[in-house]
Protein backbone atom coordinates (compact mmCIF):
# COMPACT_ATOMS: atom_id res chain seq x y z
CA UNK A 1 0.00 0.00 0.00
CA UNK A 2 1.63 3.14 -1.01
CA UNK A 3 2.34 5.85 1.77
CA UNK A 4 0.07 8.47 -0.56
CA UNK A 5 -2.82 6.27 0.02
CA UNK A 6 -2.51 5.70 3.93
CA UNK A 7 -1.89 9.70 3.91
CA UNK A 8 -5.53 10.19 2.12
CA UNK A 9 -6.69 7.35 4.61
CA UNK A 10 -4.99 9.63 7.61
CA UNK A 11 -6.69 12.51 6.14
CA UNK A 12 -9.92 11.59 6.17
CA UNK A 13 -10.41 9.72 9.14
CA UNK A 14 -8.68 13.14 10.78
CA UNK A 15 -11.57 14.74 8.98
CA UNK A 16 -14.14 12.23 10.27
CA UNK A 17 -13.01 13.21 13.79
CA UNK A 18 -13.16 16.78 13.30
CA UNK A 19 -16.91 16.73 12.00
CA UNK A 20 -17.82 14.39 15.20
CA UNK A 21 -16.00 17.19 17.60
CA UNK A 22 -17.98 20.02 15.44
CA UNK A 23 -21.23 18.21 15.94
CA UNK A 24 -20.68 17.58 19.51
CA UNK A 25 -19.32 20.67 20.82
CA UNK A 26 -19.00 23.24 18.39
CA UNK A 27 -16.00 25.02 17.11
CA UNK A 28 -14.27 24.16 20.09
CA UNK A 29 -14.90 20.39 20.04
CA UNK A 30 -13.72 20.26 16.55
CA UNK A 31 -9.90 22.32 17.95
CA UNK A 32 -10.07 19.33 20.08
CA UNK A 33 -10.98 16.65 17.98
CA UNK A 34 -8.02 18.33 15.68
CA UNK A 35 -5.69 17.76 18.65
CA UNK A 36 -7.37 13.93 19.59
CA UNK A 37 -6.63 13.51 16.14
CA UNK A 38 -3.29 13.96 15.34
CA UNK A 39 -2.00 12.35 18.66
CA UNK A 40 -4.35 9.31 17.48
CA UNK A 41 -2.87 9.04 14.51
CA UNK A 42 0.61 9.71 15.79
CA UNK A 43 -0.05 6.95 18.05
CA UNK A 44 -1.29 4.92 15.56
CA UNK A 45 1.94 5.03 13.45
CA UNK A 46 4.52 4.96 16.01
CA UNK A 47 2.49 2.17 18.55
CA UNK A 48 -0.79 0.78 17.01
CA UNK A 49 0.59 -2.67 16.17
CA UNK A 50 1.98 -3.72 19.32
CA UNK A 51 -1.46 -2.04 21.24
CA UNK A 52 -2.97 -4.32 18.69
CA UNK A 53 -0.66 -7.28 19.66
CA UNK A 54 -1.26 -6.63 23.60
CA UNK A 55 -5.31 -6.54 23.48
CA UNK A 56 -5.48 -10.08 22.18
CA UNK A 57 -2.63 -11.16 24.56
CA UNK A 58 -0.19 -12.21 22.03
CA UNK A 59 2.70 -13.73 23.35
CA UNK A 60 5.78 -13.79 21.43
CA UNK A 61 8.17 -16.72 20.22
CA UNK A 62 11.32 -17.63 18.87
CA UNK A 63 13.46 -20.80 17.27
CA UNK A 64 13.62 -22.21 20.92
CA UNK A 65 9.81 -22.26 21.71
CA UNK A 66 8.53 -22.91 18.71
CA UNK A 67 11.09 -24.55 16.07
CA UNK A 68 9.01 -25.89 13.38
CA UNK A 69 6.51 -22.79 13.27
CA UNK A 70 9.00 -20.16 13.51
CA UNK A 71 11.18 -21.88 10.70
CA UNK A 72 8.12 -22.37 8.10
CA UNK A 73 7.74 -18.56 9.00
CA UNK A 74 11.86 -17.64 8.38
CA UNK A 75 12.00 -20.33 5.08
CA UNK A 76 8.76 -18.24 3.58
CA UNK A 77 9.78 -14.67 4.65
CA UNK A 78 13.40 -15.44 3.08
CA UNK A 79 11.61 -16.42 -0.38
CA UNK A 80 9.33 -13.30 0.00
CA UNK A 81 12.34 -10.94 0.39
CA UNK A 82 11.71 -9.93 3.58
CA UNK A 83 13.07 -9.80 6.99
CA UNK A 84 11.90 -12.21 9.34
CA UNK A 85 8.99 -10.64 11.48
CA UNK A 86 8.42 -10.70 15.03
CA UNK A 87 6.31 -14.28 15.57
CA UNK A 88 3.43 -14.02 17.97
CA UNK A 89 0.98 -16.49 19.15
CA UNK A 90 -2.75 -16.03 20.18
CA UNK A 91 -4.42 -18.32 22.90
CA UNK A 92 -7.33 -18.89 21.02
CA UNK A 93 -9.66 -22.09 19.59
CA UNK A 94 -10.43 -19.71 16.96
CA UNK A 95 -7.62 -20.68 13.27
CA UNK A 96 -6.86 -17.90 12.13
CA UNK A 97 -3.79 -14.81 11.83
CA UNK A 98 -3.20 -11.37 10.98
CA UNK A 99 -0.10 -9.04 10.52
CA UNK A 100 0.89 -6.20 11.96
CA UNK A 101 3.73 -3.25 12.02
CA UNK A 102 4.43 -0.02 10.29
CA UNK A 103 6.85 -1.29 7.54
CA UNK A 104 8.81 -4.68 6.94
CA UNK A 105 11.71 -3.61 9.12
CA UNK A 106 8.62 -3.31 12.29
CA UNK A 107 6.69 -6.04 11.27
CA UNK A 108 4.77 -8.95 13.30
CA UNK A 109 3.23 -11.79 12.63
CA UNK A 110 0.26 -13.51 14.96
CA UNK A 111 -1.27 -16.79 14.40
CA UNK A 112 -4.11 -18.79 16.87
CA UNK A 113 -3.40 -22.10 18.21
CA UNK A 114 -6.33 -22.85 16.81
CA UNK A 115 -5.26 -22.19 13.58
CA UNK A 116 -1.89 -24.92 13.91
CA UNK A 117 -4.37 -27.25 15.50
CA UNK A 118 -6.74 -27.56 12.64
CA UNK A 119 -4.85 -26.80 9.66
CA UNK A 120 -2.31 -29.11 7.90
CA UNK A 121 1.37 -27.53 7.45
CA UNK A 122 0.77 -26.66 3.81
CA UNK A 123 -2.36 -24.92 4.86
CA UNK A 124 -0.30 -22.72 7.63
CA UNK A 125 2.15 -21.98 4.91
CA UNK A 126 -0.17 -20.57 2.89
CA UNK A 127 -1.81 -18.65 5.68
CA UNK A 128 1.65 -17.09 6.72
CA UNK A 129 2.43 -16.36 3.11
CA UNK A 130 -0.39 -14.11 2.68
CA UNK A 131 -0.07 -12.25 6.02
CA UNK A 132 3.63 -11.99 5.24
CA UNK A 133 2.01 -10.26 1.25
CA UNK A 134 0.69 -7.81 3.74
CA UNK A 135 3.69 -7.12 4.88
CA UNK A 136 5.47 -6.82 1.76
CA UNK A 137 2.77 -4.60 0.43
CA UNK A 138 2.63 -1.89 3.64
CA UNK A 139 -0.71 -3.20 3.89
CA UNK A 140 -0.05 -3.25 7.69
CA UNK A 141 0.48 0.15 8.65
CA UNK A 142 -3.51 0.88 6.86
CA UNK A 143 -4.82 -1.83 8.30
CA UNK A 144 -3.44 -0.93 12.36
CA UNK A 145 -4.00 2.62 11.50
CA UNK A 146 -7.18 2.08 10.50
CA UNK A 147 -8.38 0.07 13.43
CA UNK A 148 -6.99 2.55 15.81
CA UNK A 149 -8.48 5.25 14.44
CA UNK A 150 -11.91 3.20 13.80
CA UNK A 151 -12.03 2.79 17.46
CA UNK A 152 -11.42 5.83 18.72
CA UNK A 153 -13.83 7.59 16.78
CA UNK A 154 -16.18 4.96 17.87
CA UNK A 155 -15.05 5.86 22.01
CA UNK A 156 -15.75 9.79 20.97
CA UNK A 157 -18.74 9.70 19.41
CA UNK A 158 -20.46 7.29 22.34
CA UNK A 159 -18.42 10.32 24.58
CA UNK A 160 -20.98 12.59 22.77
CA UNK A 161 -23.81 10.48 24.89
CA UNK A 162 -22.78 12.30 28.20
CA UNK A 163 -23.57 15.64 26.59
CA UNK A 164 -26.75 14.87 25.35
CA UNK A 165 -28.63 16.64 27.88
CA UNK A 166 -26.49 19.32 28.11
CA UNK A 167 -27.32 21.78 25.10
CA UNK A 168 -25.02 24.17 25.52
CA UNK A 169 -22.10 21.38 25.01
CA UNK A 170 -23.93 19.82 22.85
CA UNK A 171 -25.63 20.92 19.81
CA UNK A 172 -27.67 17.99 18.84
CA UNK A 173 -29.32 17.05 21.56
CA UNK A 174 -30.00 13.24 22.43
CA UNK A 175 -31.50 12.10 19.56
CA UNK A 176 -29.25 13.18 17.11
CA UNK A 177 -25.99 12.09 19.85
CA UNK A 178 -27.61 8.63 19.39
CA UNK A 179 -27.46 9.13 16.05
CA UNK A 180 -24.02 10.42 15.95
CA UNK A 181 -22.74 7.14 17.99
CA UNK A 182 -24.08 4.77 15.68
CA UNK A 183 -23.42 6.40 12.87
CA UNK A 184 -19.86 7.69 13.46
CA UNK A 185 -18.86 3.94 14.07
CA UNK A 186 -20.41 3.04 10.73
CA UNK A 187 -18.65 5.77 8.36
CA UNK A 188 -15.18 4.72 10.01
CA UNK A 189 -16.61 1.24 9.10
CA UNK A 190 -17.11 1.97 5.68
CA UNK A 191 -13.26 3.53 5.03
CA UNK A 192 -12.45 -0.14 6.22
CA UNK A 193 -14.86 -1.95 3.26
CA UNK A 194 -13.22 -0.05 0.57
CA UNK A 195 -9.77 -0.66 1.13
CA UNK A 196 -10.20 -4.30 2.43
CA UNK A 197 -11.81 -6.22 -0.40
CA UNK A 198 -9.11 -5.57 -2.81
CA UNK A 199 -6.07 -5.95 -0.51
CA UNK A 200 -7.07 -9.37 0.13
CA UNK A 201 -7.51 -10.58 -3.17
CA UNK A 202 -4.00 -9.03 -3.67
CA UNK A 203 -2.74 -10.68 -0.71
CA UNK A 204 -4.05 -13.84 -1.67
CA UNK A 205 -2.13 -13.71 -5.16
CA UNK A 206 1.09 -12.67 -3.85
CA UNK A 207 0.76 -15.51 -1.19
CA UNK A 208 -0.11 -18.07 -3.52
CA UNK A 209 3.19 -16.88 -5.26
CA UNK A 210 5.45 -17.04 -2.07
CA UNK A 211 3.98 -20.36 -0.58
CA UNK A 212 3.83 -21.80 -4.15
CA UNK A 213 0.65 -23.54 -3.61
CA UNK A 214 -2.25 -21.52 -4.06
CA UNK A 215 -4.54 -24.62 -3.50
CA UNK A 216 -3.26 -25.10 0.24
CA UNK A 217 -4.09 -21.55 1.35
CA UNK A 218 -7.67 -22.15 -1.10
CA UNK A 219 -8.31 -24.99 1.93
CA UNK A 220 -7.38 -22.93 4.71
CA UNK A 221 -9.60 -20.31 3.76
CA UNK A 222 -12.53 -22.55 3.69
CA UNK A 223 -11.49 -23.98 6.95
CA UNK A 224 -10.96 -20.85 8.85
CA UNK A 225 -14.38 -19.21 7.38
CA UNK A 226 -16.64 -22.28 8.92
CA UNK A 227 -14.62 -21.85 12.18
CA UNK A 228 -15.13 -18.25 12.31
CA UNK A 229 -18.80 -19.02 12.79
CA UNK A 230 -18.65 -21.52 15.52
CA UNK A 231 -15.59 -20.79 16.90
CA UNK A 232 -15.93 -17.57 18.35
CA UNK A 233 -13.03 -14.83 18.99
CA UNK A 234 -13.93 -13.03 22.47
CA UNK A 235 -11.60 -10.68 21.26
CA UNK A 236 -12.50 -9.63 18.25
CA UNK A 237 -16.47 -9.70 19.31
CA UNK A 238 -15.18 -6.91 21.95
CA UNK A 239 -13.06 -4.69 19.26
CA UNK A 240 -14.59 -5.37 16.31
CA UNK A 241 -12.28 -2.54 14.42
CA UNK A 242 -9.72 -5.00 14.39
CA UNK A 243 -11.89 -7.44 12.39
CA UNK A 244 -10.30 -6.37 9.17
CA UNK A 245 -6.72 -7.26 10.22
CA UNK A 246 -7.35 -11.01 9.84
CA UNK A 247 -7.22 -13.34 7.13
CA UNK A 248 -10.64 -14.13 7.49
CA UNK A 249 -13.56 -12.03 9.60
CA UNK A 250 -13.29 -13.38 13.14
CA UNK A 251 -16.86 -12.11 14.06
CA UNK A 252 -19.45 -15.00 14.30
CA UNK A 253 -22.06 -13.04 13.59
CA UNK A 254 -23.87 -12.17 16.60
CA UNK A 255 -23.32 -8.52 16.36
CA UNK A 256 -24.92 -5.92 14.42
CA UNK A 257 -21.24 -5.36 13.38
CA UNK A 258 -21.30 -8.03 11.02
CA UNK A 259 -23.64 -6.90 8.98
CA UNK A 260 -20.51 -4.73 7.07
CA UNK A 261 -18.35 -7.27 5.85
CA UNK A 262 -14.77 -6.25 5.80
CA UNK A 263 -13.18 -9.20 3.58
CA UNK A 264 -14.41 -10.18 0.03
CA UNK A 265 -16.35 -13.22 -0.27
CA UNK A 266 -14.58 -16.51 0.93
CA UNK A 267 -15.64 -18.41 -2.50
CA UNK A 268 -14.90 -15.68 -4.42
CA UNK A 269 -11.25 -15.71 -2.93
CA UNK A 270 -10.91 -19.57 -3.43
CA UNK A 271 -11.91 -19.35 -7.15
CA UNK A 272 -9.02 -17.27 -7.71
CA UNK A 273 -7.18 -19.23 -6.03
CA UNK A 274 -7.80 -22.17 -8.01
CA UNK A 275 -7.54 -20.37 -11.35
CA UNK A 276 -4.25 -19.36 -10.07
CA UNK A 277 -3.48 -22.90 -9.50
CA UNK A 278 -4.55 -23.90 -13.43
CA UNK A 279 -1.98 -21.32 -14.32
CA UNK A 280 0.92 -22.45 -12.21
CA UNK A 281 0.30 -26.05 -13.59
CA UNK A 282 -0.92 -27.24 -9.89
CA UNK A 283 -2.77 -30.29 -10.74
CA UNK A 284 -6.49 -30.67 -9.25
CA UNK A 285 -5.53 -33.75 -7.31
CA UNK A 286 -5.58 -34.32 -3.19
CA UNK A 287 -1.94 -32.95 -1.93
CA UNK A 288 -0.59 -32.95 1.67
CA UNK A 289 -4.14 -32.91 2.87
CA UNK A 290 -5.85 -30.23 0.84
CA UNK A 291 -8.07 -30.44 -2.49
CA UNK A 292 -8.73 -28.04 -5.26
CA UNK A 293 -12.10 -28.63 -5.37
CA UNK A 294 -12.74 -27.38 -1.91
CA UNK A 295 -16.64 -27.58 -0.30
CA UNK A 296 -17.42 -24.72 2.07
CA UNK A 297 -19.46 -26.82 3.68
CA UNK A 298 -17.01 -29.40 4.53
CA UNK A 299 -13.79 -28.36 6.88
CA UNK A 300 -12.59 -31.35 5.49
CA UNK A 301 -9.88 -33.20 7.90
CA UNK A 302 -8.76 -32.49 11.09
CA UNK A 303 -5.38 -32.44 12.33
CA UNK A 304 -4.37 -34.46 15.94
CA UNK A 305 -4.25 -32.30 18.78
CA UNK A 306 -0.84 -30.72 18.98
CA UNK A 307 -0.72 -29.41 15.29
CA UNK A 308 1.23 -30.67 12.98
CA UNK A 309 4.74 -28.92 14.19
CA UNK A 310 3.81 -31.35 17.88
CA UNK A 311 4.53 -28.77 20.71
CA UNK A 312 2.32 -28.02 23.55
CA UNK A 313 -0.44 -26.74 21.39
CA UNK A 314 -2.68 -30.22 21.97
């Protein structure tokens, strides 16, 4: 993601915030919105990946605690061109991962254990391939930006709530401060959607590239979206600006939240996938525990507790 894009992304969430400030308290709100602003998004830059990182209690490893992870991760970052990231590790049933950090040289990457205990080694390579396209991309400064900011503009619109009765702080009275706190949320929302959709598909290509089998991270996919409904993510369900960060929505569903998608469609993505496949001469046949022809429906097999790098994942 080029640094002129995540300025006009800057820009206009800054912008967002302002108008909330103006609406809530005038011409002095907006000043300091303005100022809420531009320490948020200094934050943002500078911090937002490891605040990320610490609300879902990511705990970090290395070669020693987790050899066979942390080398698929090192063997696929070398192939991408990249430094190796940081390697983090959620406590969570939930398979699935996300990316983090300002630029390749600050980067993270943080996987569930539920993701090593369900999916197949192939399947985790593909998984860490396209987290690591983020990376490669700048994708990861938007998308921790972009939840930071999401949030907070979330936190000061509800803040508009405790001015509601208060006219002379607040302009719009309590209708229209209900109003603004459900409708702030959703505009941030919305600068999410139209960057995410896109990315992914991107992310999915270059990861298909870097793994070399575009069919493996076609199965993961479908094995992390059926998860993501029955599995949930306590986490995410609580800060659901961070939803767009993963490789697949973590949200089950029970919110009102989830009625904005933030990832393209899951068969969509695997169709690509596969056509990518036909082009790299992959042949359609069961490998390593994936298949091309892959039914949403179906998570397919399991892997034994303890993943398939062993460990004290089980």
């Amino acid at each position: 993601m080029s640094y002129i894009r995540t300025a006009i992304l800057l820009a206009g969430m800054t912008a967002l915030f302002m108008v909330v400030g103006l609406l809530i308290g005038g011409r002095g709100g907006m000043m300091i919105a303005l100022l809420v602003a531009i320490a948020t998004n200094l934050f943002a830059y500078w911090r937002s990946g490891d605040m990320v990182l610490s609300l879902y209690g990511a705990r970090e490893v290395d070669a020693r605690s987790e050899p066979g992870l942390y080398q698929l991760t090192a063997d696929l970052a070398r192939k991408a061109g990249l430094p190796m990231p940081r390697l983090y590790v959620i406590d969570s049933p939930q398979p699935n991962a996300f990316a983090t950090g300002r630029d390749p040289a600050h980067a993270a990457v943080a996987v569930n254990t539920g993701l090593v205990q369900a999916l197949s080694r192939e399947e985790i390579a593909g998984v860490i391939a396209h987290e690591l396209s983020h990376i490669k991309h700048r994708d990861t400064l938007l998308m921790t930006v972009t939840a930071t900011l999401a949030g907070a503009i979330a936190m000061l619109a509800n803040f508009g709530l405790f001015f509601s009765g208060n006219r002379n702080s607040n302009s719009l009275g309590p209708i229209g401060s209900i109003l603004l706190a459900v409708l702030a949320p959703i505009a941030a929302m919305v600068v999410q959607m139209a960057i995410s959709r896109s990315r992914e598909y991107e992310a999915d290509r270059l990861g298909a590239e870097i793994s070399g089998n575009p069919l493996a991270l076609a199965s993961a996919l479908a094995k992390i979206q059926n998860a993501a409904h029955s599995v949930p993510n306590e986490e995410a369900e609580a800060n659901p600006a961070t939803a767009h960060m993963f490789i697949i929505n973590p949200l089950s569903g029970l919110r009102m939240d989830n009625l904005f998608s933030t990832h393209p469609d899951t068969a969509n993505r695997i169709a690509a996938l596969q056509a990518i496949a036909q082009r790299m001469g992959v042949p359609p046949r069961r490998r390593g525990g994936f298949v091309e022809g892959v039914n949403l429906d179906d998570l397919g097999h399991r892997r034994p507790p303890g993943g398939p790098f062993g460990g004290p994942w089980g």
